[in-house]
C-alpha atoms as a PDB file:
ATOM      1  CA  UNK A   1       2.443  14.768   2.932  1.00  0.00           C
ATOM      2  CA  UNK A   2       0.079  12.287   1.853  1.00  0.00           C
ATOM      3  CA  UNK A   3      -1.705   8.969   2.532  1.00  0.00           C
ATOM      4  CA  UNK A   4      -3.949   7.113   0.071  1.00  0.00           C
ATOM      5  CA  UNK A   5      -5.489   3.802   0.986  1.00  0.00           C
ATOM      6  CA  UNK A   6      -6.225   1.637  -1.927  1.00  0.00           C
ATOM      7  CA  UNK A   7      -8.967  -1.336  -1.396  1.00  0.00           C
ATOM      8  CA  UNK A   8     -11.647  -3.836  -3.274  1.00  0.00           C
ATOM      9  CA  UNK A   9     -14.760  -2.832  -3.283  1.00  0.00           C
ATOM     10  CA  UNK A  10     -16.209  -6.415  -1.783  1.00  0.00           C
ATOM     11  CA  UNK A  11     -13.447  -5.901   0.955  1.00  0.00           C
ATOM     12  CA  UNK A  12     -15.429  -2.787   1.972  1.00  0.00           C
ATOM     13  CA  UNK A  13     -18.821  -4.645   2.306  1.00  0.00           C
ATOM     14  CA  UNK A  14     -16.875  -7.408   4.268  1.00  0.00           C
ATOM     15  CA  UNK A  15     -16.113  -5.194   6.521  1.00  0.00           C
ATOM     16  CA  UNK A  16     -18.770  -3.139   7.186  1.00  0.00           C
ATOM     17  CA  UNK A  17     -21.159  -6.375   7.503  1.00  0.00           C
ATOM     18  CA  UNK A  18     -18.554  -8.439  10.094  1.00  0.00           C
ATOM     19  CA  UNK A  19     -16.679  -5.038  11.688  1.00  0.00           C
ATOM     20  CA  UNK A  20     -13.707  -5.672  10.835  1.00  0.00           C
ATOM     21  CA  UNK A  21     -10.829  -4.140   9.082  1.00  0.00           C
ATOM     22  CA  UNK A  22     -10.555  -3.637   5.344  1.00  0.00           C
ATOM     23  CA  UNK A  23      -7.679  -5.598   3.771  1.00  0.00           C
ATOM     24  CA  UNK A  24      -6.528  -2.619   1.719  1.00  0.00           C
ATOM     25  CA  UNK A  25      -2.888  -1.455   0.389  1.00  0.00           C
ATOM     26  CA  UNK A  26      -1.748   1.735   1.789  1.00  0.00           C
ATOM     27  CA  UNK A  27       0.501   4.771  -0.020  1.00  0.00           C
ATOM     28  CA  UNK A  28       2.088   7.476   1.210  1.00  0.00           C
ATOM     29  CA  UNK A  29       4.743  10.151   0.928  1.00  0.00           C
ATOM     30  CA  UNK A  30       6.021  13.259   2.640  1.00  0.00           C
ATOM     31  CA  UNK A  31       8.175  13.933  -0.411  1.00  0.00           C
ATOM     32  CA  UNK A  32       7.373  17.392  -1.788  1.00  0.00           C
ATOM     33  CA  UNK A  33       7.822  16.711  -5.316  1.00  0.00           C
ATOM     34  CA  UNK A  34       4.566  18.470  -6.762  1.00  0.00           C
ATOM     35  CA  UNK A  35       2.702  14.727  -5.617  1.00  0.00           C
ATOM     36  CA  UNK A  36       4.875  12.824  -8.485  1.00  0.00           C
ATOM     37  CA  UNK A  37       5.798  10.123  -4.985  1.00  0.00           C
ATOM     38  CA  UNK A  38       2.780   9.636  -4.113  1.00  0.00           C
ATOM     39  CA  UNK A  39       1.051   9.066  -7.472  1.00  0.00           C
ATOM     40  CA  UNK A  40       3.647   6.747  -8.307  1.00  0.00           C
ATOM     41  CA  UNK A  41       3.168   4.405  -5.050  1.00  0.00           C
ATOM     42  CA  UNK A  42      -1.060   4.996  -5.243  1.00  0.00           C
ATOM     43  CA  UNK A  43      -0.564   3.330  -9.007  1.00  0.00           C
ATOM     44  CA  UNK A  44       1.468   0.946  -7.457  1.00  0.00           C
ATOM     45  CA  UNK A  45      -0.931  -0.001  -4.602  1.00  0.00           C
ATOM     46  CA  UNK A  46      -4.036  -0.158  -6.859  1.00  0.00           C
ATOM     47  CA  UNK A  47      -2.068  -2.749  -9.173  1.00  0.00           C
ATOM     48  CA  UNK A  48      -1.874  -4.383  -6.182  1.00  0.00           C
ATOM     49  CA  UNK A  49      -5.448  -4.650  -5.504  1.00  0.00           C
ATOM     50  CA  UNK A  50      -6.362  -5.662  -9.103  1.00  0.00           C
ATOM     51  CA  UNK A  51      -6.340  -2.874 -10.661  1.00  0.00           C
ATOM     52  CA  UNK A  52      -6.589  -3.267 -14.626  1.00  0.00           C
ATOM     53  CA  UNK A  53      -7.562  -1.147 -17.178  1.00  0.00           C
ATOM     54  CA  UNK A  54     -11.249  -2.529 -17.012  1.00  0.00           C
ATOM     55  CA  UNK A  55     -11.150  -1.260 -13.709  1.00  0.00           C
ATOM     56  CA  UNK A  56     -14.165   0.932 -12.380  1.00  0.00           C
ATOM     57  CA  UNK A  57     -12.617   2.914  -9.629  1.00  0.00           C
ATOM     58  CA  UNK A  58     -14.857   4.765  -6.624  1.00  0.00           C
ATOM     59  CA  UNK A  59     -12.612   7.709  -5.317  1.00  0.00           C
ATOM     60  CA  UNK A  60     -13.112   9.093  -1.968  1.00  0.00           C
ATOM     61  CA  UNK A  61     -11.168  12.411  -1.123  1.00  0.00           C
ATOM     62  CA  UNK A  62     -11.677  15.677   1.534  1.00  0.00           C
ATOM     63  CA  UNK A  63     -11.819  17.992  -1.068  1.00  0.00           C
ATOM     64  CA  UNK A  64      -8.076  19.579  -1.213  1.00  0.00           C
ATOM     65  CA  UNK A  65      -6.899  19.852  -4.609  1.00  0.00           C
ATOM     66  CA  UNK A  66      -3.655  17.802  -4.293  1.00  0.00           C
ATOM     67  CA  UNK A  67      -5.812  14.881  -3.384  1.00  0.00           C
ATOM     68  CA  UNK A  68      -8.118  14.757  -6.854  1.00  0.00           C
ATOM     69  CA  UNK A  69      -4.524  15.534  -8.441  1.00  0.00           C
ATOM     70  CA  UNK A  70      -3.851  11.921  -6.502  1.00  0.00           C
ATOM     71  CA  UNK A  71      -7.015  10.229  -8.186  1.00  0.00           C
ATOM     72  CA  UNK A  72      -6.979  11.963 -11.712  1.00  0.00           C
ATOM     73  CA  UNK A  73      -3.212  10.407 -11.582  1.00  0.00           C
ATOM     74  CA  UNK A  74      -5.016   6.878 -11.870  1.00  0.00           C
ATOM     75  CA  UNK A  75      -6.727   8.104 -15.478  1.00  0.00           C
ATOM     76  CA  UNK A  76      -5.515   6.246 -18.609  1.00  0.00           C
ATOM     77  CA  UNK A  77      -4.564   3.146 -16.231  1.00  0.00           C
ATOM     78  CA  UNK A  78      -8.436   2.161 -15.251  1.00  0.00           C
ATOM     79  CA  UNK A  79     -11.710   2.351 -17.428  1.00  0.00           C
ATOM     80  CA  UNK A  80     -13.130   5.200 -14.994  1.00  0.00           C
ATOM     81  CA  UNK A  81     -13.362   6.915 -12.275  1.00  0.00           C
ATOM     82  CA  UNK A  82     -16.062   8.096  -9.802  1.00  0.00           C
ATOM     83  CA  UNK A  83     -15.257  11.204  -7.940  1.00  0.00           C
ATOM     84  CA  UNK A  84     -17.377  11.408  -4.467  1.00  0.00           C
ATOM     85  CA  UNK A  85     -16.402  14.703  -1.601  1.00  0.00           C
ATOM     86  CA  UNK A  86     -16.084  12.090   1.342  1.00  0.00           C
ATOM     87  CA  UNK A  87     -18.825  12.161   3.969  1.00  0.00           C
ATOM     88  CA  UNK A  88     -16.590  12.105   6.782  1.00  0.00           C
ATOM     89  CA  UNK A  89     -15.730  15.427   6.117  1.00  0.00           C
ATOM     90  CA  UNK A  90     -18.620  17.134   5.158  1.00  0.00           C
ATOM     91  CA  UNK A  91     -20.241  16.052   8.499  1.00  0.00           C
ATOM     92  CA  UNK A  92     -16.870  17.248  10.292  1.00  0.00           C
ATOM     93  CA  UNK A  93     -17.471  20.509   8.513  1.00  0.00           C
ATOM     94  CA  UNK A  94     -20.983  21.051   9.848  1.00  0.00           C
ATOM     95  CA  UNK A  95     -19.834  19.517  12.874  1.00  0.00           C
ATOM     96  CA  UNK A  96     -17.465  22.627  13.139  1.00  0.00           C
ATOM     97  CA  UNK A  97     -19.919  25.062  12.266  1.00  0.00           C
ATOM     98  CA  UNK A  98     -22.608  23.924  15.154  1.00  0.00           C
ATOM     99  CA  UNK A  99     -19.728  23.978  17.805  1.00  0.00           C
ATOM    100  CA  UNK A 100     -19.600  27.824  16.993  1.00  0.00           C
ATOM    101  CA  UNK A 101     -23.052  28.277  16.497  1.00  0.00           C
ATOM    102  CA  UNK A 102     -25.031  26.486  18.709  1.00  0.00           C
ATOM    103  CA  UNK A 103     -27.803  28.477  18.411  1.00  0.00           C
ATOM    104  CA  UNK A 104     -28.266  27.430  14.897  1.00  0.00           C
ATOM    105  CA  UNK A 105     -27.730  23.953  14.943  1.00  0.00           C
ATOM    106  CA  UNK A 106     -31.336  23.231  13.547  1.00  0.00           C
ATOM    107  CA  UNK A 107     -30.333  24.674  10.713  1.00  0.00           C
ATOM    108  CA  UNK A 108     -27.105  23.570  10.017  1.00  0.00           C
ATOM    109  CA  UNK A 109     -29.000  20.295  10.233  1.00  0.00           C
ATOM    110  CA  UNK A 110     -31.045  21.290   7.743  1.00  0.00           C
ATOM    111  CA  UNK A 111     -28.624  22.077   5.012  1.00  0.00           C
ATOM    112  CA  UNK A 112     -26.731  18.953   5.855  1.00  0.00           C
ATOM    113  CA  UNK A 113     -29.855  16.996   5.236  1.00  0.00           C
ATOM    114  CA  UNK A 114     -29.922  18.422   1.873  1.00  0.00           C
ATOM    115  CA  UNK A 115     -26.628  16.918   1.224  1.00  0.00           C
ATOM    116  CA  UNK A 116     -26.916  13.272   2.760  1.00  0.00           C
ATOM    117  CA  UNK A 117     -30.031  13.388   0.039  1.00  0.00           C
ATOM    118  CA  UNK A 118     -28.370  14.331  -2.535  1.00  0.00           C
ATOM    119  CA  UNK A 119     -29.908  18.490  -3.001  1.00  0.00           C
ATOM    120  CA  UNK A 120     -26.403  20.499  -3.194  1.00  0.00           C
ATOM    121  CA  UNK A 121     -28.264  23.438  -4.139  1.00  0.00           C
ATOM    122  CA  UNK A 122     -30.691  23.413  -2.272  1.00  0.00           C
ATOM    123  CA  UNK A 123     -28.242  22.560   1.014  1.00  0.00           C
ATOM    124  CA  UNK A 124     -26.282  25.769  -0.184  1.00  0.00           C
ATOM    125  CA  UNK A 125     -29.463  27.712  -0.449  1.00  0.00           C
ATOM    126  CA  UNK A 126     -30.376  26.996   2.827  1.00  0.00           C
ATOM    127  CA  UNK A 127     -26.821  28.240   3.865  1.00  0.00           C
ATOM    128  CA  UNK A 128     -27.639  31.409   2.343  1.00  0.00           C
ATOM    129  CA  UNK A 129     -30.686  31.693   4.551  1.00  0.00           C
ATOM    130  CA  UNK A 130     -28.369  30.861   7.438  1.00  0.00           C
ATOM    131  CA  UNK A 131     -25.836  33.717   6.821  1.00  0.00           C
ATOM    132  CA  UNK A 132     -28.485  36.526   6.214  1.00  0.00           C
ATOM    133  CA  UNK A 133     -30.403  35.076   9.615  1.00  0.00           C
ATOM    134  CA  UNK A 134     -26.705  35.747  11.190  1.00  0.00           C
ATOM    135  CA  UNK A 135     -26.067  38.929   9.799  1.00  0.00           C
ATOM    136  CA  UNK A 136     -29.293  40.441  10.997  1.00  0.00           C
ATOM    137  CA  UNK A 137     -28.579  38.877  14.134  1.00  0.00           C
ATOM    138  CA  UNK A 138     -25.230  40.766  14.380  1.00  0.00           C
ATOM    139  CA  UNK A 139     -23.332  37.556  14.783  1.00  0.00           C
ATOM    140  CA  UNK A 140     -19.678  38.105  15.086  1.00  0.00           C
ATOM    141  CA  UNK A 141     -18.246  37.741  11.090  1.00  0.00           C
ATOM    142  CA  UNK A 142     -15.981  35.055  12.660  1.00  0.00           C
ATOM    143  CA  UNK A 143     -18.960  32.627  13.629  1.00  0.00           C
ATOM    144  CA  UNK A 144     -20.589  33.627   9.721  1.00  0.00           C
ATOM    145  CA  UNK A 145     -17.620  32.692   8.557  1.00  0.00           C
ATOM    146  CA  UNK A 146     -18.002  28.842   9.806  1.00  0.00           C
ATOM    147  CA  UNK A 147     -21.182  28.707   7.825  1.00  0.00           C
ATOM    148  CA  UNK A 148     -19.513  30.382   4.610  1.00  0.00           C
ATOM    149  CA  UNK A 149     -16.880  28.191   4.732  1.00  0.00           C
ATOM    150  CA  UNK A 150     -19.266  24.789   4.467  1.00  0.00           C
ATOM    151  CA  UNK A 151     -20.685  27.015   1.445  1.00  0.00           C
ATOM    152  CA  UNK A 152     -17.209  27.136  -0.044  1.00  0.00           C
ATOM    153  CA  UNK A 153     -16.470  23.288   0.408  1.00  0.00           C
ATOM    154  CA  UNK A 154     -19.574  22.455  -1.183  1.00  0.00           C
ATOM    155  CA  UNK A 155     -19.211  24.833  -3.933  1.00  0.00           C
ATOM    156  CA  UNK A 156     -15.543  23.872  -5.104  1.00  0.00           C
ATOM    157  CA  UNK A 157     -16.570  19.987  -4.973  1.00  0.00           C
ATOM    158  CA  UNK A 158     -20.079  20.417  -6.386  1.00  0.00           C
ATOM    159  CA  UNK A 159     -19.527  17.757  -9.131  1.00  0.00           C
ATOM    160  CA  UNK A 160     -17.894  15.424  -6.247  1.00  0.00           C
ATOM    161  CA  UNK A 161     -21.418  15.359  -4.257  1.00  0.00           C
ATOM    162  CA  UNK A 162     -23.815  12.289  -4.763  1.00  0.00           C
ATOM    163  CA  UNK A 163     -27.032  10.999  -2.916  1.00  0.00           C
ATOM    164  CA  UNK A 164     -25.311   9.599  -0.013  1.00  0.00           C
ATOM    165  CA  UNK A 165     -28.046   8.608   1.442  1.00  0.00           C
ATOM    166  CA  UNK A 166     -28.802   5.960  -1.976  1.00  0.00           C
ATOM    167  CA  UNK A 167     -25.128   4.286  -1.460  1.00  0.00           C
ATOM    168  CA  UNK A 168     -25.592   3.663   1.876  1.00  0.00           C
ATOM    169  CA  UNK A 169     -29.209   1.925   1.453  1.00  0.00           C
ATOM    170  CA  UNK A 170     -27.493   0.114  -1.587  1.00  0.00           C
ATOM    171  CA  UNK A 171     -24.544  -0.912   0.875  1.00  0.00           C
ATOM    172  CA  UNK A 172     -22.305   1.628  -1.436  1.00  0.00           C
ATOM    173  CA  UNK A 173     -19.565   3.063   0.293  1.00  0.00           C
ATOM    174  CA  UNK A 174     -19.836   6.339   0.821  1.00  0.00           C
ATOM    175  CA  UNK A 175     -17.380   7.264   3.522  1.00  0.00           C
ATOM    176  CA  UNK A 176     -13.837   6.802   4.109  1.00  0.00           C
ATOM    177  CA  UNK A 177     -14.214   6.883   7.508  1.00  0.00           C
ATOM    178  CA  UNK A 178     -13.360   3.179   7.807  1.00  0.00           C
ATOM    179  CA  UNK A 179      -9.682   3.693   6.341  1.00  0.00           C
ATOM    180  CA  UNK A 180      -9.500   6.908   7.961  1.00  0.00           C
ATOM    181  CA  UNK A 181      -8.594   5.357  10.936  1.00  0.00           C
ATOM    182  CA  UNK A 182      -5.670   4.042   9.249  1.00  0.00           C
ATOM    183  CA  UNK A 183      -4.639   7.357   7.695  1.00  0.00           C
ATOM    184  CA  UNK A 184      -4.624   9.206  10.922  1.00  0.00           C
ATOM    185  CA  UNK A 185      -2.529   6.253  12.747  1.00  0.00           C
ATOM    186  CA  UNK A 186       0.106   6.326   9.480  1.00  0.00           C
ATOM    187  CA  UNK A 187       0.441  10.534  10.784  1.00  0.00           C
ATOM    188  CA  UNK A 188      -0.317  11.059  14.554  1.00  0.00           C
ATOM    189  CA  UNK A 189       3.188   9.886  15.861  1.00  0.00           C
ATOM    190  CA  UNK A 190       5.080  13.351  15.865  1.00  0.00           C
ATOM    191  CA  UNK A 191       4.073  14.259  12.149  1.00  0.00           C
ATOM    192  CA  UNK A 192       1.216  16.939  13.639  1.00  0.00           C
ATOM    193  CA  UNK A 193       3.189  20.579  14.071  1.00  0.00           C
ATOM    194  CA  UNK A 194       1.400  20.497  17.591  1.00  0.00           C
ATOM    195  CA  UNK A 195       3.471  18.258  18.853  1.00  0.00           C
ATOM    196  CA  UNK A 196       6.985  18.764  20.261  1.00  0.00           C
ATOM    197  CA  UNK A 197       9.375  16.474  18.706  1.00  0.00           C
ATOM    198  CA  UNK A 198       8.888  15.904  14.576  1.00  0.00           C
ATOM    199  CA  UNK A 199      10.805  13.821  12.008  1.00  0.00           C
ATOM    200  CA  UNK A 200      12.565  15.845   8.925  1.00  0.00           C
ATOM    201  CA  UNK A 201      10.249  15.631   5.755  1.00  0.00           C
ATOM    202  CA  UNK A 202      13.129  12.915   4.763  1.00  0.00           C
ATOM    203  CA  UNK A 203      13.359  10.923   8.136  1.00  0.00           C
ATOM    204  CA  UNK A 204       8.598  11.370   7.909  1.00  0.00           C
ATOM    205  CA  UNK A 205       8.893   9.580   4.703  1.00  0.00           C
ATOM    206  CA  UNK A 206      11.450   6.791   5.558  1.00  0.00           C
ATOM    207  CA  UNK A 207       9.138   6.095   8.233  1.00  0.00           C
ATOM    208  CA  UNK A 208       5.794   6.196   6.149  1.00  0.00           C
ATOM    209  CA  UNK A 209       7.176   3.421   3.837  1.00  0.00           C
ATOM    210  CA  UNK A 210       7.688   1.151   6.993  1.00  0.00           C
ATOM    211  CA  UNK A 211       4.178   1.616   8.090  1.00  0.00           C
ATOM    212  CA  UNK A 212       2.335   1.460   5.048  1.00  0.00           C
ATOM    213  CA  UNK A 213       4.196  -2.202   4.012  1.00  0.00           C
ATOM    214  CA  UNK A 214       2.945  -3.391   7.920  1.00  0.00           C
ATOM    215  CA  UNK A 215      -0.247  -1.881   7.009  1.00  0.00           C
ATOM    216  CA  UNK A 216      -0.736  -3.157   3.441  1.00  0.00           C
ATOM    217  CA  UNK A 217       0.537  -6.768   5.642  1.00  0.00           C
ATOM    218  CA  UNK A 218       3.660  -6.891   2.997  1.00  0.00           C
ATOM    219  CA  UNK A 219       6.341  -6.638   5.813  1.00  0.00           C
ATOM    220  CA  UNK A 220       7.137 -10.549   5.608  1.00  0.00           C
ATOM    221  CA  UNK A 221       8.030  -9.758   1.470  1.00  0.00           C
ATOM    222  CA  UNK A 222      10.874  -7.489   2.737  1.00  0.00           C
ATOM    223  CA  UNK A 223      11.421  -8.625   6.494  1.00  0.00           C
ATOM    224  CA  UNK A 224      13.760 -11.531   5.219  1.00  0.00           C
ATOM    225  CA  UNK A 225      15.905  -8.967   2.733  1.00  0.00           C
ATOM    226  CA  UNK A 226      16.395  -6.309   5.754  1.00  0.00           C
ATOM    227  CA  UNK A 227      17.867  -9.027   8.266  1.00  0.00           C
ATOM    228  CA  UNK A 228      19.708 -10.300   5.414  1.00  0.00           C
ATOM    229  CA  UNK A 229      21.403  -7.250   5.088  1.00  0.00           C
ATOM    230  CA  UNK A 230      22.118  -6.606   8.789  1.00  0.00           C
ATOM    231  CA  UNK A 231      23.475  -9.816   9.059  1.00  0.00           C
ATOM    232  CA  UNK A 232      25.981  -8.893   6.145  1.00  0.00           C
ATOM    233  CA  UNK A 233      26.774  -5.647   8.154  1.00  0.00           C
ATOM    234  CA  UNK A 234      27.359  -7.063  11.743  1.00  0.00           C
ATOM    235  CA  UNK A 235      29.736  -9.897   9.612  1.00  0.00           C
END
């Protein structure tokens, strides 16, 4: 399943300045056809913002693989691309690690610091220092394995990080913690496996289209057509 959310850039700084929501077009899919769906309707959706192929394009994703297959999709149709590893979810990630280890919160800070500056290596380095401190500390390998895993993220998006720290001063976006919002409201009802009722992939992705055209505000373009059509059938 996935979700894209496809906006200007002067719509983010709108936003951010007045608080309010981003006018933005929304994609998704719970097809599973290797992502071709959802690459289709992201083009589709980033046409619709303007897109052109003098286009630069700032790309925002958590750091799974299927979502930079989503971006590197857009190549050939823009003039390029900037990858960033979303802040949102690095600070979730360290966020997880300090819930485990409490004790070491200082310096998970630390390392995190590194990042929001723009220091990779130097915020893995000091996650090296943090695993050796918790091995000689005998800490359980399940809590070490919190800190390894931030390691990890970092590693596999290493070319994705930038100085966050510089876009925000610049009023750069940097997060896409704004649309996130969005994203998780287009999922929470019943697509989670924690809940107790769930749509079929088929009957997730019916219901996807409907709430990405009322999020993307396009549902007057098609609300005439469907009670059209229902007016046919009741005849």
């Amino acid at each position: 399943m996935g979700v894209t959310s496809v906006f200007k850039a002067d719509s983010h700084k709108k936003a951010v300045n007045s608080n309010t929501a981003i006018p933005n077009h929304i994609a998704a899919s719970a097809i599973n056809d290797g992502g071709k769906t959802i690459n289709k309707y992201t083009l589709d959706a980033a046409k619709k913002e303007g897109m052109s192929k003098n286009t630069e394009i700032t790309a925002f994703c958590d750091g799974a693989a299927n979502c930079w297959s989503i971006v590197n999709s857009l190549e050939g149709h823009c003039k390029s691309i900037t990858k960033i590893l979303d802040w949102y979810h690095i600070r979730q990630a360290y966020d997880r690690a300090k819930i485990a280890l409490p004790d070491y919160t200082e310096s998970l800070d630390s390392s995190k610091y590194k990042v929001w500056h723009g220091k990779p290596k130097e915020a893995i380095n000091k996650l090296n220092e943090l695993t050796k401190e918790l091995e000689s500390n005998k800490v359980s390998e399940r809590k070490i394995d919190k800190a390894a895993s931030i390691k990890s993220y970092l590693l596999n998006n290493i070319d994705k990080l930038v100085n966050y720290m510089e876009r925000k001063e610049a009023n750069l976006p940097y997060t896409s913690s704004i649309a996130e919002t969005i994203v998780e409201s287009q999922i929470n009802t019943r697509f989670k496996r924690k809940q107790k009722m769930q749509w079929t992939r088929e009957n997730a992705h019916n219901v996807l289209q409907i709430k990405s055209t009322m999020h993307s505000n396009e549902w007057n373009l098609y609300e005439v057509n469907i009670d059209n059509q229902l007016s046919l059938k009741a005849a």
